[in-house]
Structure formats: C-alpha cells, structure tokens
N, C-alpha and C. Protein backbone atom coordinates (compact mmCIF):
# COMPACT_ATOMS: atom_id res chain seq x y z
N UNK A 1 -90.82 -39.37 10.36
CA UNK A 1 -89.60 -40.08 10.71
C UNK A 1 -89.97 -41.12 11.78
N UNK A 2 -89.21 -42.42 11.66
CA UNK A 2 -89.83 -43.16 12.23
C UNK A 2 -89.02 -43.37 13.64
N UNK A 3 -89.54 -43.99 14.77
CA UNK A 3 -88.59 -44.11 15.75
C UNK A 3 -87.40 -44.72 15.61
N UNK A 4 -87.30 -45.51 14.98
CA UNK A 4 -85.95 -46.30 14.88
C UNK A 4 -84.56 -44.89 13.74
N UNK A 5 -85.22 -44.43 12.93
CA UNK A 5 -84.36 -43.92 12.14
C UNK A 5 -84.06 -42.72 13.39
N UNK A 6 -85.26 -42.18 13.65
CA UNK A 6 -84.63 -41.22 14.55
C UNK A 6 -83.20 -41.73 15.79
N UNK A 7 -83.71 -42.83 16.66
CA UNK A 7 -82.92 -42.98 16.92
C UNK A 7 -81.39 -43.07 16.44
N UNK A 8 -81.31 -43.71 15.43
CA UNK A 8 -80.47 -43.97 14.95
C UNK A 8 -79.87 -42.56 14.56
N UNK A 9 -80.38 -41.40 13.97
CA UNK A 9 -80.00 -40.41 13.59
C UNK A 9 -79.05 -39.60 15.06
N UNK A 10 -79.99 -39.56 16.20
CA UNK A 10 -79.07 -39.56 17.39
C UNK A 10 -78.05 -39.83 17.73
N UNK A 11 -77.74 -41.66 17.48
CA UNK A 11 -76.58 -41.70 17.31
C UNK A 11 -75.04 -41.50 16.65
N UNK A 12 -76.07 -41.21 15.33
CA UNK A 12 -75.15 -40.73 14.63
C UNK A 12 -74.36 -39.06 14.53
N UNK A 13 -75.91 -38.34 15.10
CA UNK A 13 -75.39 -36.98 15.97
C UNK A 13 -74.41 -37.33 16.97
N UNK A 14 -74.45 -38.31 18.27
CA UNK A 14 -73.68 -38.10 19.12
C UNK A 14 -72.07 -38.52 19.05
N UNK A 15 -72.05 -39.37 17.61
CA UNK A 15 -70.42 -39.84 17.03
C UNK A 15 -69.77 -38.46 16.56
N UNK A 16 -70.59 -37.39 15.50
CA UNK A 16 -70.39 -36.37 15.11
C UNK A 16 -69.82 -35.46 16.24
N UNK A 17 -70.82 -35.20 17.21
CA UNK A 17 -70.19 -34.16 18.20
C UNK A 17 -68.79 -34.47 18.72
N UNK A 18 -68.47 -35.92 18.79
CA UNK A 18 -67.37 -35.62 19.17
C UNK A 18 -65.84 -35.29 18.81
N UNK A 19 -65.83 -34.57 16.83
CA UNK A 19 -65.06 -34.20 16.71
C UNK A 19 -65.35 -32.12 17.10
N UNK A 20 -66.17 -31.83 17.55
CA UNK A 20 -66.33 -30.45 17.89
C UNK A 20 -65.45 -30.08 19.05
N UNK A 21 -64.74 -28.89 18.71
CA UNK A 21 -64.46 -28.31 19.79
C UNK A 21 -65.14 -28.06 21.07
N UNK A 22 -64.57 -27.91 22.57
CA UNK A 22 -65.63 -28.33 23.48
C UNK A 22 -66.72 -27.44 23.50
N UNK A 23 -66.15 -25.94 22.87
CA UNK A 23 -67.57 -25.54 23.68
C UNK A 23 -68.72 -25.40 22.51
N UNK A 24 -68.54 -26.01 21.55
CA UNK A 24 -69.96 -26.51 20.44
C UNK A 24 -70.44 -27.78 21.26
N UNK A 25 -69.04 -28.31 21.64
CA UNK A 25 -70.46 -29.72 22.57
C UNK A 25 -70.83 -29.54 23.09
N UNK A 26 -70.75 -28.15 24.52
CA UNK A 26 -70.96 -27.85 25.55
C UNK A 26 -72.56 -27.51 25.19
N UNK A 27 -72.24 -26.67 24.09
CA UNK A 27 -73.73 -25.84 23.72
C UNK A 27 -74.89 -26.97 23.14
N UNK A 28 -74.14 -28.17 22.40
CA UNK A 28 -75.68 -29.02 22.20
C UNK A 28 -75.50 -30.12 22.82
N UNK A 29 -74.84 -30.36 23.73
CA UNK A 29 -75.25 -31.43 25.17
C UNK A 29 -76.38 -30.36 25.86
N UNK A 30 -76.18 -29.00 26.16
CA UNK A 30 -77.21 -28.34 27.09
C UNK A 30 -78.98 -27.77 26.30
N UNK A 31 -78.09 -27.98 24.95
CA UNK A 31 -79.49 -28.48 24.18
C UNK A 31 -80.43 -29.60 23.89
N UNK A 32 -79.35 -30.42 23.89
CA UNK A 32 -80.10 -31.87 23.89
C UNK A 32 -80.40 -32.05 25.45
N UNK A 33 -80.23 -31.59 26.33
CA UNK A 33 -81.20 -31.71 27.70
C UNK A 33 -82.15 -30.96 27.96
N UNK A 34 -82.24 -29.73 27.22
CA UNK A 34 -83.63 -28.69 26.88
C UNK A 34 -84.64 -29.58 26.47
N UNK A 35 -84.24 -30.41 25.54
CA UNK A 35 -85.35 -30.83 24.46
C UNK A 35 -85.31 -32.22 24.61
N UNK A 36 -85.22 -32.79 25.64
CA UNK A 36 -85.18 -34.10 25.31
C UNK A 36 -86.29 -33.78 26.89
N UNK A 37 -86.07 -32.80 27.71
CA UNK A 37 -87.15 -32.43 28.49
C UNK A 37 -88.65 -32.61 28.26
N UNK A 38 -88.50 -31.88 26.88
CA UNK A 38 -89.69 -31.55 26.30
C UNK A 38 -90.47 -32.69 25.36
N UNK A 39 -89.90 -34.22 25.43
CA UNK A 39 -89.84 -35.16 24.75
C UNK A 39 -90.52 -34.86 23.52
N UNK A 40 -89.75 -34.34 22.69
CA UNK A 40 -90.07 -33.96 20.95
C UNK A 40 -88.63 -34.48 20.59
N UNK A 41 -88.69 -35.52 20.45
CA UNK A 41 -87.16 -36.49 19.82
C UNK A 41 -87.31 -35.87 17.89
N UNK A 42 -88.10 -35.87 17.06
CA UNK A 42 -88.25 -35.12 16.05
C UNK A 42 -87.18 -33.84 15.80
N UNK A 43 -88.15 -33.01 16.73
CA UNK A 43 -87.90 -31.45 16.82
C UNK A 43 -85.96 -31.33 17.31
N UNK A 44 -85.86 -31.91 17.90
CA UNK A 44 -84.31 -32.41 18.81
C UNK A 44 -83.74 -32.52 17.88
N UNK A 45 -84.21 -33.80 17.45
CA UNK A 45 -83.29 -34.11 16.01
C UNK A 45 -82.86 -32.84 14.74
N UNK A 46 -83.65 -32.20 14.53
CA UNK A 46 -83.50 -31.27 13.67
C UNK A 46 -83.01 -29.84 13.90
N UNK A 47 -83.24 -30.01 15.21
CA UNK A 47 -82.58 -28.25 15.84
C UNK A 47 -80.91 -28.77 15.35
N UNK A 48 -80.65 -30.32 16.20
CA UNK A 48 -79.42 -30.70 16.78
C UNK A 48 -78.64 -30.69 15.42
N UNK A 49 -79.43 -30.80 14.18
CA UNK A 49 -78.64 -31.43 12.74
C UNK A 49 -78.59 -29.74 12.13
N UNK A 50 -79.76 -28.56 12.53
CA UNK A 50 -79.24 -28.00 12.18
C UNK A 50 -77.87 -26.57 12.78
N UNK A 51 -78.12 -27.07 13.91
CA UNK A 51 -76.87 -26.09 14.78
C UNK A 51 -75.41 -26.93 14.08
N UNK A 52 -75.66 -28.12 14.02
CA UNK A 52 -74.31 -29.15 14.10
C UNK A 52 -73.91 -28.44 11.97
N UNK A 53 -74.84 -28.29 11.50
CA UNK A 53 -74.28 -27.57 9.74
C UNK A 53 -73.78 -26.31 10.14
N UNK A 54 -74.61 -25.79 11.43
CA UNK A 54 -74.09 -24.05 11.15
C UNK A 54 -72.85 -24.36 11.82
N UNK A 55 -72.49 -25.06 12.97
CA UNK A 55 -70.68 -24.84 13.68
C UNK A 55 -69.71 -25.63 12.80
N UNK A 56 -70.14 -26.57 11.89
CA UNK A 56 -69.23 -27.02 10.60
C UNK A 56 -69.14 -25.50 9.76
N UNK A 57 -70.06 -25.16 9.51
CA UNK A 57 -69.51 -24.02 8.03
C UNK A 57 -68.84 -23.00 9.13
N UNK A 58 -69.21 -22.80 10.31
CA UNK A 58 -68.29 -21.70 10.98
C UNK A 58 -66.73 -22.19 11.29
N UNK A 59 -66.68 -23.34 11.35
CA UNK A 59 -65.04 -24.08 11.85
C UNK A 59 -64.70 -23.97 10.10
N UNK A 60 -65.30 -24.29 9.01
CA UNK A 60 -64.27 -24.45 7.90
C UNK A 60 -64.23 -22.71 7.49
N UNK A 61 -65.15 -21.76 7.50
CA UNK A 61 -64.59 -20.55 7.43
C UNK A 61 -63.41 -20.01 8.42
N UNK A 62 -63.72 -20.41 9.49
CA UNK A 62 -62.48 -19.76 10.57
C UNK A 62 -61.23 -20.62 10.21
N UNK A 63 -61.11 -22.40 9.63
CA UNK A 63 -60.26 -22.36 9.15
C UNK A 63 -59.97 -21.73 7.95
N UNK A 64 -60.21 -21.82 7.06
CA UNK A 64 -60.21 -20.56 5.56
C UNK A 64 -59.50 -19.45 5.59
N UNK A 65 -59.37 -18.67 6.90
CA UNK A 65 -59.40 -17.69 7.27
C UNK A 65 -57.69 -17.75 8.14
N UNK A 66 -57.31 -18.71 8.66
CA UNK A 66 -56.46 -19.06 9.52
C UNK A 66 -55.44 -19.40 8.43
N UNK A 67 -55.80 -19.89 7.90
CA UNK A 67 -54.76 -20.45 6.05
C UNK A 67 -54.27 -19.13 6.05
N UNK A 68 -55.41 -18.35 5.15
CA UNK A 68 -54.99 -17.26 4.93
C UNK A 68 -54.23 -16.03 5.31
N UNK A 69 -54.40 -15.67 6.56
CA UNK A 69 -53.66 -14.85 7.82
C UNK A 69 -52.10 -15.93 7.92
N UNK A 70 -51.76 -17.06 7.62
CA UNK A 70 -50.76 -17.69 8.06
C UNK A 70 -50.07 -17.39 6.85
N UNK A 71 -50.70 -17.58 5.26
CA UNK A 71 -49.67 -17.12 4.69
C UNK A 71 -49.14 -15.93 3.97
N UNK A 72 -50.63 -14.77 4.34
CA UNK A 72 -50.23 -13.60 4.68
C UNK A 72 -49.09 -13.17 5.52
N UNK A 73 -48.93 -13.77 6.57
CA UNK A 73 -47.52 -13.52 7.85
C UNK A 73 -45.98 -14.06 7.19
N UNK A 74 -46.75 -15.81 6.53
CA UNK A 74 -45.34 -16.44 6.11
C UNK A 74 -44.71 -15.25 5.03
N UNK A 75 -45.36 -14.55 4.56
CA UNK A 75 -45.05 -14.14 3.20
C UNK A 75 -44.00 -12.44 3.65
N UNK A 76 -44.95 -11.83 4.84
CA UNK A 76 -43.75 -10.78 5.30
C UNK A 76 -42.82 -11.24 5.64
N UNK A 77 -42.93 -12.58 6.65
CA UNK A 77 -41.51 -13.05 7.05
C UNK A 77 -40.78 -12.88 6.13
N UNK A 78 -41.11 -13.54 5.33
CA UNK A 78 -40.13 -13.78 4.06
C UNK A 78 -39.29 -12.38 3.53
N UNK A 79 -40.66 -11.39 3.31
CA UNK A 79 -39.85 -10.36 2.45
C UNK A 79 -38.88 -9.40 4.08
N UNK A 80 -39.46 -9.96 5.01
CA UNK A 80 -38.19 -8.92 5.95
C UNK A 80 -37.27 -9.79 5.87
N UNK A 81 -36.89 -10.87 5.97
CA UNK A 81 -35.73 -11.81 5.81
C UNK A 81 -34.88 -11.59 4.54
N UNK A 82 -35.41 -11.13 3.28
CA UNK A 82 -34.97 -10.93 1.95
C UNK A 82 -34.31 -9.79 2.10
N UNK A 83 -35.01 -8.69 2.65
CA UNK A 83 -34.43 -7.07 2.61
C UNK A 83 -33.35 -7.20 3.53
C-alpha cells in the first residue's frame, strides 16, 4: 500500500468514526495513538478497518435486536389493551 492511498484510507477512517457512538471513538482514537506511536501507518490502518467492521456488525445486531424486543413489547401492549 502506497503512502498516498494509505493516507487517504485514514481519512476516510476518520469521516467514518464519526458516525460511532462515543465510546467506539473513544476506543480507536486511543488506538490510533498506540500505533501511530509505533509509526506502522500500514498495520494502523488495518487494525483501525478491522475493529471499525467488528463495531458496525455489533451496532446492526444490537439494532436487530432492539426492533425485535420493541415489537415483542408493542405486541403485549396490544393484547393487554384488547383483553
């Protein structure tokens, strides 16, 4: 990977983070200062792209999950309101 794409990949990590809840940013802002220590812009890049897939599939399961429990609830409402 070349320097420029990397860079560029950075930036495009740091537009991403900012739809995360804070404390996923919290956790790879204090990563991206681990490793940017260690100047391996590469290695950075790829930890950062792959933590940033695992807290996406964890936010669309916990939403998945939030659907579901909501219309599990809407649905007793309903039947105690009926009886």
């Amino acid at each position: 990977m070349t320097k420029e794409l990397q860079a560029r990949k950075l930036v495009e990590l740091t537009v991403e983070l900012s739809v995360l809840p804070a404390s996923y940013r919290a956790d790879l802002r204090r990563m991206l200062r681990e490793k940017m220590d260690q100047r391996d812009p590469e290695l950075l890049a790829e930890q950062c792209m792959d933590y940033l897939t695992l807290a996406v599939k964890y936010m669309s399961f916990d939403l998945e999950a939030t659907r579901r429990e909501n219309e599990y609830l809407r649905t007793m409402l309903e039947n105690q309101s009926g009886s």
